[in-house]
PDB file of N, CA and C in Angstrom:
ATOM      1  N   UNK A   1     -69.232  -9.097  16.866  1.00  0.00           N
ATOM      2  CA  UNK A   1     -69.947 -10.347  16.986  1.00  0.00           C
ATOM      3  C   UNK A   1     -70.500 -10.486  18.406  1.00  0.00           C
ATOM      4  N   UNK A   2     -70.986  -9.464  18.821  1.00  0.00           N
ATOM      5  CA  UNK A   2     -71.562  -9.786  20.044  1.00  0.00           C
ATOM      6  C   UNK A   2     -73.046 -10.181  20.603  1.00  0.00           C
ATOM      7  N   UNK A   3     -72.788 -11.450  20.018  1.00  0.00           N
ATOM      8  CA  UNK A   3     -74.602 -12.251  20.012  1.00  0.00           C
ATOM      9  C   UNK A   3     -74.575 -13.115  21.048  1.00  0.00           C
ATOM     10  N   UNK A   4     -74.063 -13.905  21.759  1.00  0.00           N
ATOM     11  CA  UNK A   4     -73.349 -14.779  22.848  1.00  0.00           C
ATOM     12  C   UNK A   4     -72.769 -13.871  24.713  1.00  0.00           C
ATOM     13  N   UNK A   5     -74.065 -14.088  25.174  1.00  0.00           N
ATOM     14  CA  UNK A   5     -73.342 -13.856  26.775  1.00  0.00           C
ATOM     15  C   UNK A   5     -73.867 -14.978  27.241  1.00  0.00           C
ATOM     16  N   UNK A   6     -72.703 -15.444  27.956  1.00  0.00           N
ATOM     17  CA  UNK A   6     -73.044 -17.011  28.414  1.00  0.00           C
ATOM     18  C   UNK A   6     -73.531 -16.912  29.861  1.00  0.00           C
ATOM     19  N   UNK A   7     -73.190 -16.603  30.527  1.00  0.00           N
ATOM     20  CA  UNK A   7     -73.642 -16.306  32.201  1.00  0.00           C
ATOM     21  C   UNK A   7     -73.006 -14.899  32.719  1.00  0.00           C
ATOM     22  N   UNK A   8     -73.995 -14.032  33.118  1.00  0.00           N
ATOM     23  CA  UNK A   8     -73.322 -12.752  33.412  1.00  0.00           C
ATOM     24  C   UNK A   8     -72.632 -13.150  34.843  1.00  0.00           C
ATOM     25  N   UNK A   9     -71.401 -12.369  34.923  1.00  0.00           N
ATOM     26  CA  UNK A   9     -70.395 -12.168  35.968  1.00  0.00           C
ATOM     27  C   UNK A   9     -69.579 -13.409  36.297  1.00  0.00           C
ATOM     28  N   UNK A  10     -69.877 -14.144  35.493  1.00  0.00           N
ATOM     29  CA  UNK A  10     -69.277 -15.504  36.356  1.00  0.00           C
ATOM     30  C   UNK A  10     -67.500 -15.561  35.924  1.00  0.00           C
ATOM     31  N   UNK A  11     -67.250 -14.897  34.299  1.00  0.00           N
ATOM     32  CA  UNK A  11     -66.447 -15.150  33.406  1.00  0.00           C
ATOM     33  C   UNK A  11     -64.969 -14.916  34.001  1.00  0.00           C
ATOM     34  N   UNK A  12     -64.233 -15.495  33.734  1.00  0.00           N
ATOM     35  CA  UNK A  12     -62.454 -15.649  34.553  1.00  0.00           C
ATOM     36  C   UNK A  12     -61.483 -14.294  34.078  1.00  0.00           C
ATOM     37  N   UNK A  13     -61.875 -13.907  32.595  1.00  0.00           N
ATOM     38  CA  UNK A  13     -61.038 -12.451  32.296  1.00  0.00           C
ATOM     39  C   UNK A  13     -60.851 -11.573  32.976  1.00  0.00           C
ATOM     40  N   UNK A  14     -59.187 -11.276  33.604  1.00  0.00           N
ATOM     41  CA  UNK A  14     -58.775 -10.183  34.420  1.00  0.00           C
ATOM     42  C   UNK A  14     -57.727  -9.626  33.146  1.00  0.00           C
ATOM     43  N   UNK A  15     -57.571  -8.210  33.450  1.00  0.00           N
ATOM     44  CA  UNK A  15     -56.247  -7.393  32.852  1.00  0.00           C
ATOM     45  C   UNK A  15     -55.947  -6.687  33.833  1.00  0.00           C
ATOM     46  N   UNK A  16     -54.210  -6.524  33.520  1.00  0.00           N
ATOM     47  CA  UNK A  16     -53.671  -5.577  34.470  1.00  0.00           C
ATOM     48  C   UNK A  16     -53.460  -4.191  33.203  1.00  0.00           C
ATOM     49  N   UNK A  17     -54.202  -3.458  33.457  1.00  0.00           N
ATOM     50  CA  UNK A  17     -53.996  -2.790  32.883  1.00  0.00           C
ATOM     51  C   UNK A  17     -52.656  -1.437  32.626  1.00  0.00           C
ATOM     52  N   UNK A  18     -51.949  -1.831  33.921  1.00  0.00           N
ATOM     53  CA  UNK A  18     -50.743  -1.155  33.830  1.00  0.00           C
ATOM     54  C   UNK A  18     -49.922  -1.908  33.085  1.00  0.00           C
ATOM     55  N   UNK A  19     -49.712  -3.547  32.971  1.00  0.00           N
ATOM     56  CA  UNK A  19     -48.512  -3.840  32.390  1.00  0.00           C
ATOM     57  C   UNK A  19     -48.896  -3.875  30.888  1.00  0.00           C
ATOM     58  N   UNK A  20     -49.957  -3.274  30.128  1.00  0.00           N
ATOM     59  CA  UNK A  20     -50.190  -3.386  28.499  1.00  0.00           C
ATOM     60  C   UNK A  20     -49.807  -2.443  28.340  1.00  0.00           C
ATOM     61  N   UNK A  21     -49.279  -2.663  26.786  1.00  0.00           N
ATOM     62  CA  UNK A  21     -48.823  -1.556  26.211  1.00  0.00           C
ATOM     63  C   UNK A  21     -49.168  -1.248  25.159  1.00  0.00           C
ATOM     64  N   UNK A  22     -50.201  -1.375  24.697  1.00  0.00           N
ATOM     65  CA  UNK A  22     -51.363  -0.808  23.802  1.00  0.00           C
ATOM     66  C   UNK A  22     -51.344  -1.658  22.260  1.00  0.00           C
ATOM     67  N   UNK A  23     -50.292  -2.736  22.564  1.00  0.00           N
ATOM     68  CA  UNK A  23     -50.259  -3.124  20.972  1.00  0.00           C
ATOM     69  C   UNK A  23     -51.524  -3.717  20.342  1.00  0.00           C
ATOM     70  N   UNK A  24     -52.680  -3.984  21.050  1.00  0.00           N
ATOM     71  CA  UNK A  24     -53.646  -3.943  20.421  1.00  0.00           C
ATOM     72  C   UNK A  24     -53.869  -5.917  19.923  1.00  0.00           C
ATOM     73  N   UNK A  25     -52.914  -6.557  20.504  1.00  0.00           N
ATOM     74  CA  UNK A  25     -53.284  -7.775  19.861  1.00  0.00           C
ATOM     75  C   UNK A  25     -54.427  -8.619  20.254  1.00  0.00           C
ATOM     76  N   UNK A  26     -54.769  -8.292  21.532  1.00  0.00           N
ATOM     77  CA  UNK A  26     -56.111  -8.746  22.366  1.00  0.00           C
ATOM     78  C   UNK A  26     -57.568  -8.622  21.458  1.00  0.00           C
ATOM     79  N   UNK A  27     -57.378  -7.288  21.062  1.00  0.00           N
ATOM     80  CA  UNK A  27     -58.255  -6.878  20.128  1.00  0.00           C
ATOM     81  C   UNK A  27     -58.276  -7.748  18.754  1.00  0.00           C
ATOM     82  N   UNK A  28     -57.282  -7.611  17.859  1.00  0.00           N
ATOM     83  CA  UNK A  28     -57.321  -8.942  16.870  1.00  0.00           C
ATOM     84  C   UNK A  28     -57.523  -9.856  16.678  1.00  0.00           C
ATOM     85  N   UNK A  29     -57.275 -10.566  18.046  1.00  0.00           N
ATOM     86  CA  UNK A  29     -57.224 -12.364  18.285  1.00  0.00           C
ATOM     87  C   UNK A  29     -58.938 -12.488  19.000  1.00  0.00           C
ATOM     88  N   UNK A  30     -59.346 -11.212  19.468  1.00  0.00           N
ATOM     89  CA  UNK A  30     -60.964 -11.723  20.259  1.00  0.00           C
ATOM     90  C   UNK A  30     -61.899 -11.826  19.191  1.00  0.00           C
ATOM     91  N   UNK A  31     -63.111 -12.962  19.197  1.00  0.00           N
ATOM     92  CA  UNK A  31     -63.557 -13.106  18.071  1.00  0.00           C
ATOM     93  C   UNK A  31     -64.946 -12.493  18.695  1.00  0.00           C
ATOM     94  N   UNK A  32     -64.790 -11.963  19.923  1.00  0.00           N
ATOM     95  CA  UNK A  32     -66.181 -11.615  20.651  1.00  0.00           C
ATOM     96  C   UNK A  32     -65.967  -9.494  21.102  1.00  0.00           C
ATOM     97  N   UNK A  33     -65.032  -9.085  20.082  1.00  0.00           N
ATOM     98  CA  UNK A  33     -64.757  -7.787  20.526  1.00  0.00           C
ATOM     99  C   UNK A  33     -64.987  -7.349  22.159  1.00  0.00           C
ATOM    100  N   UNK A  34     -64.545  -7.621  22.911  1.00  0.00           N
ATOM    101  CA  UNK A  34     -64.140  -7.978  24.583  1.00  0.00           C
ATOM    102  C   UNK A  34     -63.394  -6.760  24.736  1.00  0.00           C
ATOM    103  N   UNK A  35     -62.286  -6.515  23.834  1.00  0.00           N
ATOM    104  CA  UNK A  35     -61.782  -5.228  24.350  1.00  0.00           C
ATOM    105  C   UNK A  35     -61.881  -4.242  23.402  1.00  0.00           C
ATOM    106  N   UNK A  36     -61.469  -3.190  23.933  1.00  0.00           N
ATOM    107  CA  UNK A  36     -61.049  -1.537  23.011  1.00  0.00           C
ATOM    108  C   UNK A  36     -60.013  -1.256  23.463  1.00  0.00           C
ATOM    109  N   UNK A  37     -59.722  -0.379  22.293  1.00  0.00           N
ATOM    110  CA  UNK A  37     -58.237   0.451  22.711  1.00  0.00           C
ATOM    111  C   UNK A  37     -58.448   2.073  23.160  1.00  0.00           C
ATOM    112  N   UNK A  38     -58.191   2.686  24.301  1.00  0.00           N
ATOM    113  CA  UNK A  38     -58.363   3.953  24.181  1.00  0.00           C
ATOM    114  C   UNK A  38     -56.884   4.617  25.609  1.00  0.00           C
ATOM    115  N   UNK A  39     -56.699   6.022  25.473  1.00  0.00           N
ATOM    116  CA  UNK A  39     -55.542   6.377  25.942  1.00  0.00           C
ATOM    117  C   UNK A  39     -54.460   5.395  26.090  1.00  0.00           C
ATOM    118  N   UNK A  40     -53.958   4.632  24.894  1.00  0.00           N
ATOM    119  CA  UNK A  40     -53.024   4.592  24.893  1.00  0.00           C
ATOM    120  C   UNK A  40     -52.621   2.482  25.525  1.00  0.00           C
ATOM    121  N   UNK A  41     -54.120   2.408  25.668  1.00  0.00           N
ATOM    122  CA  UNK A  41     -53.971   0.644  26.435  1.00  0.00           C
ATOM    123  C   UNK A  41     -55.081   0.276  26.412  1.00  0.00           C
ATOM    124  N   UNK A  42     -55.268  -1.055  26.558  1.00  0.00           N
ATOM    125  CA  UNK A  42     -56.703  -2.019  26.070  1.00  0.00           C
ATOM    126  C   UNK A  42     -57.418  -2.174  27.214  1.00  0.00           C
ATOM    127  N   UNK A  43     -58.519  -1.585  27.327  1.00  0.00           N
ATOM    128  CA  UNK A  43     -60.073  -2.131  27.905  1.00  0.00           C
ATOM    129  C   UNK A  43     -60.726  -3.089  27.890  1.00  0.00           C
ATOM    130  N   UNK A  44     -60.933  -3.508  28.425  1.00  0.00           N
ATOM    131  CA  UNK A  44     -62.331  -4.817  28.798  1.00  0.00           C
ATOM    132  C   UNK A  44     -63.302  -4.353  28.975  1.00  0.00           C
ATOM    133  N   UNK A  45     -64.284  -3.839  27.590  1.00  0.00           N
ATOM    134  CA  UNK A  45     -65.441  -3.572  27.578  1.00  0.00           C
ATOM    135  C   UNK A  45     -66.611  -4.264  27.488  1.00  0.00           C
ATOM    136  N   UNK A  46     -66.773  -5.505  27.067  1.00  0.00           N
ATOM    137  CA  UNK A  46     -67.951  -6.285  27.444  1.00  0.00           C
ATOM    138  C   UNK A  46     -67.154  -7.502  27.911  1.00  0.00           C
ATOM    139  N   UNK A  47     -67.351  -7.531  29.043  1.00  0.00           N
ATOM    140  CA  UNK A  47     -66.624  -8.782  29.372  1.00  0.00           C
ATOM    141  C   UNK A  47     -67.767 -10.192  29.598  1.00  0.00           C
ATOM    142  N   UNK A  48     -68.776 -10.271  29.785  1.00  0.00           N
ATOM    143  CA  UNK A  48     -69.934 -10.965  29.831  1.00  0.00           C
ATOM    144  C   UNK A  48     -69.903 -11.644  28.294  1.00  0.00           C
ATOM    145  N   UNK A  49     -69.226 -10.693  27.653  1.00  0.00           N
ATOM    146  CA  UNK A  49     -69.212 -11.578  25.587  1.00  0.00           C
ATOM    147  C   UNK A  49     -67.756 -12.409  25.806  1.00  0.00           C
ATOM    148  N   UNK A  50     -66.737 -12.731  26.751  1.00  0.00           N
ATOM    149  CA  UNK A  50     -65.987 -13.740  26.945  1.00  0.00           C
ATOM    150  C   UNK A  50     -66.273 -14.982  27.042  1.00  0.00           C
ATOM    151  N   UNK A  51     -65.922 -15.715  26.037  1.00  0.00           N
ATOM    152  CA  UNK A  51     -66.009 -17.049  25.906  1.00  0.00           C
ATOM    153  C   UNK A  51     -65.039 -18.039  26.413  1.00  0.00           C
ATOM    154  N   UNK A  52     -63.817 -17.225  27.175  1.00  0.00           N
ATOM    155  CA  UNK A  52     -62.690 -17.948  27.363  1.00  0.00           C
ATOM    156  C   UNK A  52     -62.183 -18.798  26.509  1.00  0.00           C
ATOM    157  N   UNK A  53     -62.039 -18.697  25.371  1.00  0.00           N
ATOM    158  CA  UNK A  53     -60.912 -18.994  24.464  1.00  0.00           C
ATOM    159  C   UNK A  53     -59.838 -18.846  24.674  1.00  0.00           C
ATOM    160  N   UNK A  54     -59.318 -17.984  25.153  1.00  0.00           N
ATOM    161  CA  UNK A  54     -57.853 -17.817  25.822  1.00  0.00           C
ATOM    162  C   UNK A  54     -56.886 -17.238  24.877  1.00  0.00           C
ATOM    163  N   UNK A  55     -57.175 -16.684  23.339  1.00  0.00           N
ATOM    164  CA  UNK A  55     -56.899 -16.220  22.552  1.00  0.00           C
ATOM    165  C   UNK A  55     -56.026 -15.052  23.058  1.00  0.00           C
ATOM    166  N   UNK A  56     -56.479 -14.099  23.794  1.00  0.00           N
ATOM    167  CA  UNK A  56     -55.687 -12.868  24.279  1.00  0.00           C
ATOM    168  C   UNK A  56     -54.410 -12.959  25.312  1.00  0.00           C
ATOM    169  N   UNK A  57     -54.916 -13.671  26.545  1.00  0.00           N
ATOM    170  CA  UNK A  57     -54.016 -14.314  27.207  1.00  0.00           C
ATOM    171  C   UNK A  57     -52.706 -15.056  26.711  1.00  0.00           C
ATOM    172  N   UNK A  58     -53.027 -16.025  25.629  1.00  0.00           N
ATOM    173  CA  UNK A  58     -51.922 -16.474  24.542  1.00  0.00           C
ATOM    174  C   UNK A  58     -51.055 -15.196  23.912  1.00  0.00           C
ATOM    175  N   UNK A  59     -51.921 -14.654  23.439  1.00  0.00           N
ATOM    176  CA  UNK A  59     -50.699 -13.547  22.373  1.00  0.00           C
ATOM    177  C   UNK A  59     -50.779 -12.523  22.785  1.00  0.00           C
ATOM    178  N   UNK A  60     -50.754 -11.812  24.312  1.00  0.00           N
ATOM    179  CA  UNK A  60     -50.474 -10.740  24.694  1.00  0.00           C
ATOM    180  C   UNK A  60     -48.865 -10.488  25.321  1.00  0.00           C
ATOM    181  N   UNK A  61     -48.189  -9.951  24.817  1.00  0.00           N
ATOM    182  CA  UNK A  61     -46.956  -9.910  25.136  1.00  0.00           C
ATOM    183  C   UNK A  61     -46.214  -9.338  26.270  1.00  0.00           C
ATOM    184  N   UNK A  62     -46.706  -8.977  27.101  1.00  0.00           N
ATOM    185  CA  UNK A  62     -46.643  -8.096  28.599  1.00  0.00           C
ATOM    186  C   UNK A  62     -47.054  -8.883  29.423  1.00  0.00           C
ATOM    187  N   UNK A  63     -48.121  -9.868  28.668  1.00  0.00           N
ATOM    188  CA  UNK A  63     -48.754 -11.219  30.116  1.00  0.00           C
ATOM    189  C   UNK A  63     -49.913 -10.428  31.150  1.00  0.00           C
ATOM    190  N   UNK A  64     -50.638  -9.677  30.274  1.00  0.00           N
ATOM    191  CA  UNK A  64     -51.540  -8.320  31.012  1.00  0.00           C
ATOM    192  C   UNK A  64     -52.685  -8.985  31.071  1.00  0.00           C
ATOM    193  N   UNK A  65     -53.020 -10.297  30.704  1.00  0.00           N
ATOM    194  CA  UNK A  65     -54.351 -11.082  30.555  1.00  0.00           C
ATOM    195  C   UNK A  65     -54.270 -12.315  31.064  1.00  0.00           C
ATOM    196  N   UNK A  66     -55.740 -12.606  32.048  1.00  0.00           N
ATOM    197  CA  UNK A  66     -55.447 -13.587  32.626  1.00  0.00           C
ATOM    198  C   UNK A  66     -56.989 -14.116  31.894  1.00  0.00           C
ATOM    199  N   UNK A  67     -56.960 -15.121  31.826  1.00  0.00           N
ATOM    200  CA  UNK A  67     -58.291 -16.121  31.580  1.00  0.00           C
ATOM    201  C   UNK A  67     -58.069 -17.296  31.803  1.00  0.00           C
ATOM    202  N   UNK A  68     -59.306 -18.356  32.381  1.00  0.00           N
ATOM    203  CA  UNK A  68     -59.176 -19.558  32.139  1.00  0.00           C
ATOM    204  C   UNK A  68     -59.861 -19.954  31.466  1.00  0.00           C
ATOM    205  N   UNK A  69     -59.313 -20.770  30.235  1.00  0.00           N
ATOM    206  CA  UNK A  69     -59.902 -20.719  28.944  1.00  0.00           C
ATOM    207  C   UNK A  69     -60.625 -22.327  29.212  1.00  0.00           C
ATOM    208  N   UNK A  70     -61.538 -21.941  28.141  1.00  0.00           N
ATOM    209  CA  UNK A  70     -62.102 -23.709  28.243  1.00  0.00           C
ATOM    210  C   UNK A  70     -63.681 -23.474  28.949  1.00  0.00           C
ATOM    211  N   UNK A  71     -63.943 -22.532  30.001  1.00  0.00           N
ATOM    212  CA  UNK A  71     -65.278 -22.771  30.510  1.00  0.00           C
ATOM    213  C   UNK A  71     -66.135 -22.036  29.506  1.00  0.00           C
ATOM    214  N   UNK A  72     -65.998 -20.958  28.723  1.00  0.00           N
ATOM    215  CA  UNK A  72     -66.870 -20.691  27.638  1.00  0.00           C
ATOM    216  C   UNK A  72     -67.499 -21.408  27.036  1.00  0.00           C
ATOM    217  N   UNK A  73     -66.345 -22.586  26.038  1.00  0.00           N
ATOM    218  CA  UNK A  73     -67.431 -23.392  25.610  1.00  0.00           C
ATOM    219  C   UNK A  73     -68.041 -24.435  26.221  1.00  0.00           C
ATOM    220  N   UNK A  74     -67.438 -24.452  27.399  1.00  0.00           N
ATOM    221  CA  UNK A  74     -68.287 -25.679  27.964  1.00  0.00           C
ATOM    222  C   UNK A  74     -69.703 -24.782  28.289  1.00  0.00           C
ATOM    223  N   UNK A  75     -69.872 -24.121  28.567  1.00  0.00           N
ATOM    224  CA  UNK A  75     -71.082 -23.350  28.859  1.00  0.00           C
ATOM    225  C   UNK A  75     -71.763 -23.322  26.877  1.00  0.00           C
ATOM    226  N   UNK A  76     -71.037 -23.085  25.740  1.00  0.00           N
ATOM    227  CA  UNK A  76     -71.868 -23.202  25.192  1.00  0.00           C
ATOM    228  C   UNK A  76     -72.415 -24.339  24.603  1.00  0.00           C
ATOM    229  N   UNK A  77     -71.299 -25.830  24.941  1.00  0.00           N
ATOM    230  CA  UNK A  77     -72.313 -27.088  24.635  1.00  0.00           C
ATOM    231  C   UNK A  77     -73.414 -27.330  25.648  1.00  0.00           C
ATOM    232  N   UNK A  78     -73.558 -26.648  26.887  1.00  0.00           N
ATOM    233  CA  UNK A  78     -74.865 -26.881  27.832  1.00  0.00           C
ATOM    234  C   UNK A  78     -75.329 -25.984  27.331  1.00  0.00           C
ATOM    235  N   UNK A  79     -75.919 -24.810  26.592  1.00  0.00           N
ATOM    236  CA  UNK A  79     -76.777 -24.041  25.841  1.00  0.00           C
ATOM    237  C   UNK A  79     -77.075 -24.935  24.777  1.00  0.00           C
ATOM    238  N   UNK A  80     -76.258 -25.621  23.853  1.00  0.00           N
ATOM    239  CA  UNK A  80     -76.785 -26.456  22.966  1.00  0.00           C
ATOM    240  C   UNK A  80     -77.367 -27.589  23.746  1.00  0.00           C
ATOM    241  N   UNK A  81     -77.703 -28.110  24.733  1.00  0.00           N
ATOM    242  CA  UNK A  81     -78.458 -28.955  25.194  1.00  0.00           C
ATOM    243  C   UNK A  81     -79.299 -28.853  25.750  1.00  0.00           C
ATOM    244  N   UNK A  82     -79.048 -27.801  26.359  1.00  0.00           N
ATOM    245  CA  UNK A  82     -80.623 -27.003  27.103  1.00  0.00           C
ATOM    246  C   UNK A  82     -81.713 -26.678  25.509  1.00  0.00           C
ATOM    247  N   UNK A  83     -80.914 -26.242  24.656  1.00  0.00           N
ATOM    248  CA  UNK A  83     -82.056 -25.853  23.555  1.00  0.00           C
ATOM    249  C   UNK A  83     -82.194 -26.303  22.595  1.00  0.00           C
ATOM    250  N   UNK A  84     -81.741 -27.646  22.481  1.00  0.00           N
ATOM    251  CA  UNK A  84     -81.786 -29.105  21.647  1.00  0.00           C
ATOM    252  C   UNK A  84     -80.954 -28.012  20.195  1.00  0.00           C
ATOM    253  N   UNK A  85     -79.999 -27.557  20.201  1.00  0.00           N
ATOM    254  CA  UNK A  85     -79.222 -27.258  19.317  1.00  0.00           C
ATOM    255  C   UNK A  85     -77.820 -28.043  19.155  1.00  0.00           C
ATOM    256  N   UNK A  86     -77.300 -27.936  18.342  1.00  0.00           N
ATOM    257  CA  UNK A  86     -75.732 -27.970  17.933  1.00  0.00           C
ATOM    258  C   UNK A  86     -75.240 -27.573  18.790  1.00  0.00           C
ATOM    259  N   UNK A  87     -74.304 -27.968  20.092  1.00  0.00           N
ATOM    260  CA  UNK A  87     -73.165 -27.319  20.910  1.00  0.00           C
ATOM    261  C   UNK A  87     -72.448 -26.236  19.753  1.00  0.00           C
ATOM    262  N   UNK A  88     -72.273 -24.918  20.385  1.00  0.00           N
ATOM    263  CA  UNK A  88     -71.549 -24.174  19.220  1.00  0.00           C
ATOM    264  C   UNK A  88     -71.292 -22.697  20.617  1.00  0.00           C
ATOM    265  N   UNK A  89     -69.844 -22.341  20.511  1.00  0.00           N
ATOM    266  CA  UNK A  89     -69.451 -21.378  21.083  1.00  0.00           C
ATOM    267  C   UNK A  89     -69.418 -20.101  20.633  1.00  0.00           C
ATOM    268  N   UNK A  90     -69.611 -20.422  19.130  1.00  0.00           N
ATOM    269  CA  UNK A  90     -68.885 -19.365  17.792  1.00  0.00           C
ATOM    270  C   UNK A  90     -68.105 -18.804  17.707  1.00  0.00           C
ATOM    271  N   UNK A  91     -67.085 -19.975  17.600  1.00  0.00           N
ATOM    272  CA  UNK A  91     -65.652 -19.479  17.761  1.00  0.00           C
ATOM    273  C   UNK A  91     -64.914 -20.035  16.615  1.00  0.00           C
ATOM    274  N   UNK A  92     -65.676 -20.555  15.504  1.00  0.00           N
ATOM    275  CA  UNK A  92     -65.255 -21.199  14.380  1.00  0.00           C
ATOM    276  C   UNK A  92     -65.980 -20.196  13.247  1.00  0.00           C
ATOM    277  N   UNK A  93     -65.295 -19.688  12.392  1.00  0.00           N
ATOM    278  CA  UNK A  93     -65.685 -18.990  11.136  1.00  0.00           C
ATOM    279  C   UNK A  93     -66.898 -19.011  10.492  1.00  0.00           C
ATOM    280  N   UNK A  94     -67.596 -19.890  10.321  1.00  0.00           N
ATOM    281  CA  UNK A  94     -68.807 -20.354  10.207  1.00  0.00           C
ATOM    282  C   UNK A  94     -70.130 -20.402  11.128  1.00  0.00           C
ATOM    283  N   UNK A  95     -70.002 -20.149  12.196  1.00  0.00           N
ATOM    284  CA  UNK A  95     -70.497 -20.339  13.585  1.00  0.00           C
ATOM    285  C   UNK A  95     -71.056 -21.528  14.393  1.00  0.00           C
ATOM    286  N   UNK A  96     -70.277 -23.086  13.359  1.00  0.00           N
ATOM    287  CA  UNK A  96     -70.960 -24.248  13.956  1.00  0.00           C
ATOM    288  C   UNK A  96     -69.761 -24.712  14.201  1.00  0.00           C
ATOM    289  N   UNK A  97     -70.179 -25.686  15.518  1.00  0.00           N
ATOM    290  CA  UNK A  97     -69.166 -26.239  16.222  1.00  0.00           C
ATOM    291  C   UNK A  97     -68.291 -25.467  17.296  1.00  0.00           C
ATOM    292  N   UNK A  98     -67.302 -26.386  18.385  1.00  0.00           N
ATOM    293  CA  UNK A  98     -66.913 -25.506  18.910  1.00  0.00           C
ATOM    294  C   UNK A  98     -65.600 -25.813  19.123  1.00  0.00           C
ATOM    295  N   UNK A  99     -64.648 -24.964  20.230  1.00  0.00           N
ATOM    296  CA  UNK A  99     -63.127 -25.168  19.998  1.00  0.00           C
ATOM    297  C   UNK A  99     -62.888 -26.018  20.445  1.00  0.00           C
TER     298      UNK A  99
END
Protein backbone atom coordinates (compact mmCIF):
# COMPACT_ATOMS: atom_id res chain seq x y z
CA UNK A 1 0.00 0.00 0.00
CA UNK A 2 2.43 2.41 -0.75
CA UNK A 3 0.40 5.43 -2.20
CA UNK A 4 0.92 8.00 0.81
CA UNK A 5 4.42 9.89 1.51
CA UNK A 6 3.54 12.59 3.67
CA UNK A 7 6.72 14.84 3.91
CA UNK A 8 10.02 13.34 2.91
CA UNK A 9 12.63 13.05 5.84
CA UNK A 10 10.80 14.66 8.41
CA UNK A 11 9.21 11.14 9.80
CA UNK A 12 10.18 10.05 13.72
CA UNK A 13 10.84 6.04 12.82
CA UNK A 14 14.18 4.84 14.30
CA UNK A 15 15.20 0.91 14.71
CA UNK A 16 17.90 -0.50 16.52
CA UNK A 17 18.57 -2.94 14.52
CA UNK A 18 20.74 -5.01 16.79
CA UNK A 19 18.14 -5.50 19.49
CA UNK A 20 15.40 -7.30 16.76
CA UNK A 21 15.11 -10.50 16.43
CA UNK A 22 13.55 -11.10 13.26
CA UNK A 23 10.05 -12.08 14.45
CA UNK A 24 8.71 -10.16 11.81
CA UNK A 25 5.77 -8.46 13.70
CA UNK A 26 6.62 -4.86 12.47
CA UNK A 27 5.99 -6.21 9.17
CA UNK A 28 2.33 -7.51 9.98
CA UNK A 29 1.08 -4.68 12.02
CA UNK A 30 2.52 -1.88 9.13
CA UNK A 31 -0.31 -1.06 6.96
CA UNK A 32 2.27 1.04 4.80
CA UNK A 33 4.91 -2.03 4.22
CA UNK A 34 7.83 0.27 5.97
CA UNK A 35 9.78 -2.71 6.64
CA UNK A 36 11.36 -6.09 5.20
CA UNK A 37 12.80 -8.91 6.58
CA UNK A 38 16.21 -9.98 5.30
CA UNK A 39 19.45 -11.79 7.07
CA UNK A 40 17.78 -12.71 9.71
CA UNK A 41 16.15 -8.95 11.15
CA UNK A 42 13.78 -6.19 9.95
CA UNK A 43 14.66 -3.22 7.68
CA UNK A 44 13.25 0.09 7.25
CA UNK A 45 12.83 0.23 3.72
CA UNK A 46 10.62 3.05 2.80
CA UNK A 47 10.51 5.01 5.60
CA UNK A 48 9.00 8.31 3.94
CA UNK A 49 5.56 5.66 3.62
CA UNK A 50 5.48 6.07 7.71
CA UNK A 51 2.49 7.38 8.91
CA UNK A 52 3.35 7.07 12.53
CA UNK A 53 0.73 4.95 13.68
CA UNK A 54 2.87 3.50 16.11
CA UNK A 55 1.65 0.04 15.26
CA UNK A 56 5.31 -1.48 15.25
CA UNK A 57 6.68 0.30 18.15
CA UNK A 58 3.52 -1.19 20.14
CA UNK A 59 4.04 -4.88 19.23
CA UNK A 60 7.65 -5.20 18.79
CA UNK A 61 8.94 -7.26 21.51
CA UNK A 62 12.73 -6.34 21.93
CA UNK A 63 11.50 -2.47 22.00
CA UNK A 64 13.77 -2.15 18.58
CA UNK A 65 11.26 0.66 17.34
CA UNK A 66 10.97 3.98 18.15
CA UNK A 67 8.17 6.30 16.61
CA UNK A 68 6.17 9.12 17.58
CA UNK A 69 2.97 8.20 16.59
CA UNK A 70 0.19 10.67 15.90
CA UNK A 71 2.11 13.19 13.44
CA UNK A 72 1.22 11.03 10.33
CA UNK A 73 -2.14 11.65 10.51
CA UNK A 74 -2.05 14.89 11.50
CA UNK A 75 -0.16 15.55 8.34
CA UNK A 76 -2.84 13.60 6.57
CA UNK A 77 -5.90 15.77 7.80
CA UNK A 78 -3.72 18.96 6.46
CA UNK A 79 -3.50 17.07 2.99
CA UNK A 80 -7.22 16.71 3.27
CA UNK A 81 -7.46 20.43 3.63
CA UNK A 82 -5.01 21.60 1.45
CA UNK A 83 -7.00 19.48 -1.28
CA UNK A 84 -10.55 20.06 -0.12
CA UNK A 85 -10.72 16.20 0.54
CA UNK A 86 -11.80 13.93 3.42
CA UNK A 87 -8.89 14.04 6.13
CA UNK A 88 -7.83 10.31 5.59
CA UNK A 89 -4.34 8.73 6.61
CA UNK A 90 -5.34 5.22 5.24
CA UNK A 91 -5.06 3.57 8.01
CA UNK A 92 -8.64 2.28 8.17
CA UNK A 93 -9.59 -0.80 5.88
CA UNK A 94 -11.55 1.06 3.60
CA UNK A 95 -9.26 4.03 3.13
CA UNK A 96 -11.66 6.79 4.62
CA UNK A 97 -11.13 8.41 7.69
CA UNK A 98 -8.41 8.47 10.02
CA UNK A 99 -6.94 6.96 13.36
Amino acid sequence: MRAFVYLKDVVTLRMDEEKCNGCGMCMKVCPHEVFELSGGKSHIVDRDSCMECGACALNCPKQAIFVKSGVGCAAGILNGIIRNTEPTCDCSKNGGGCC
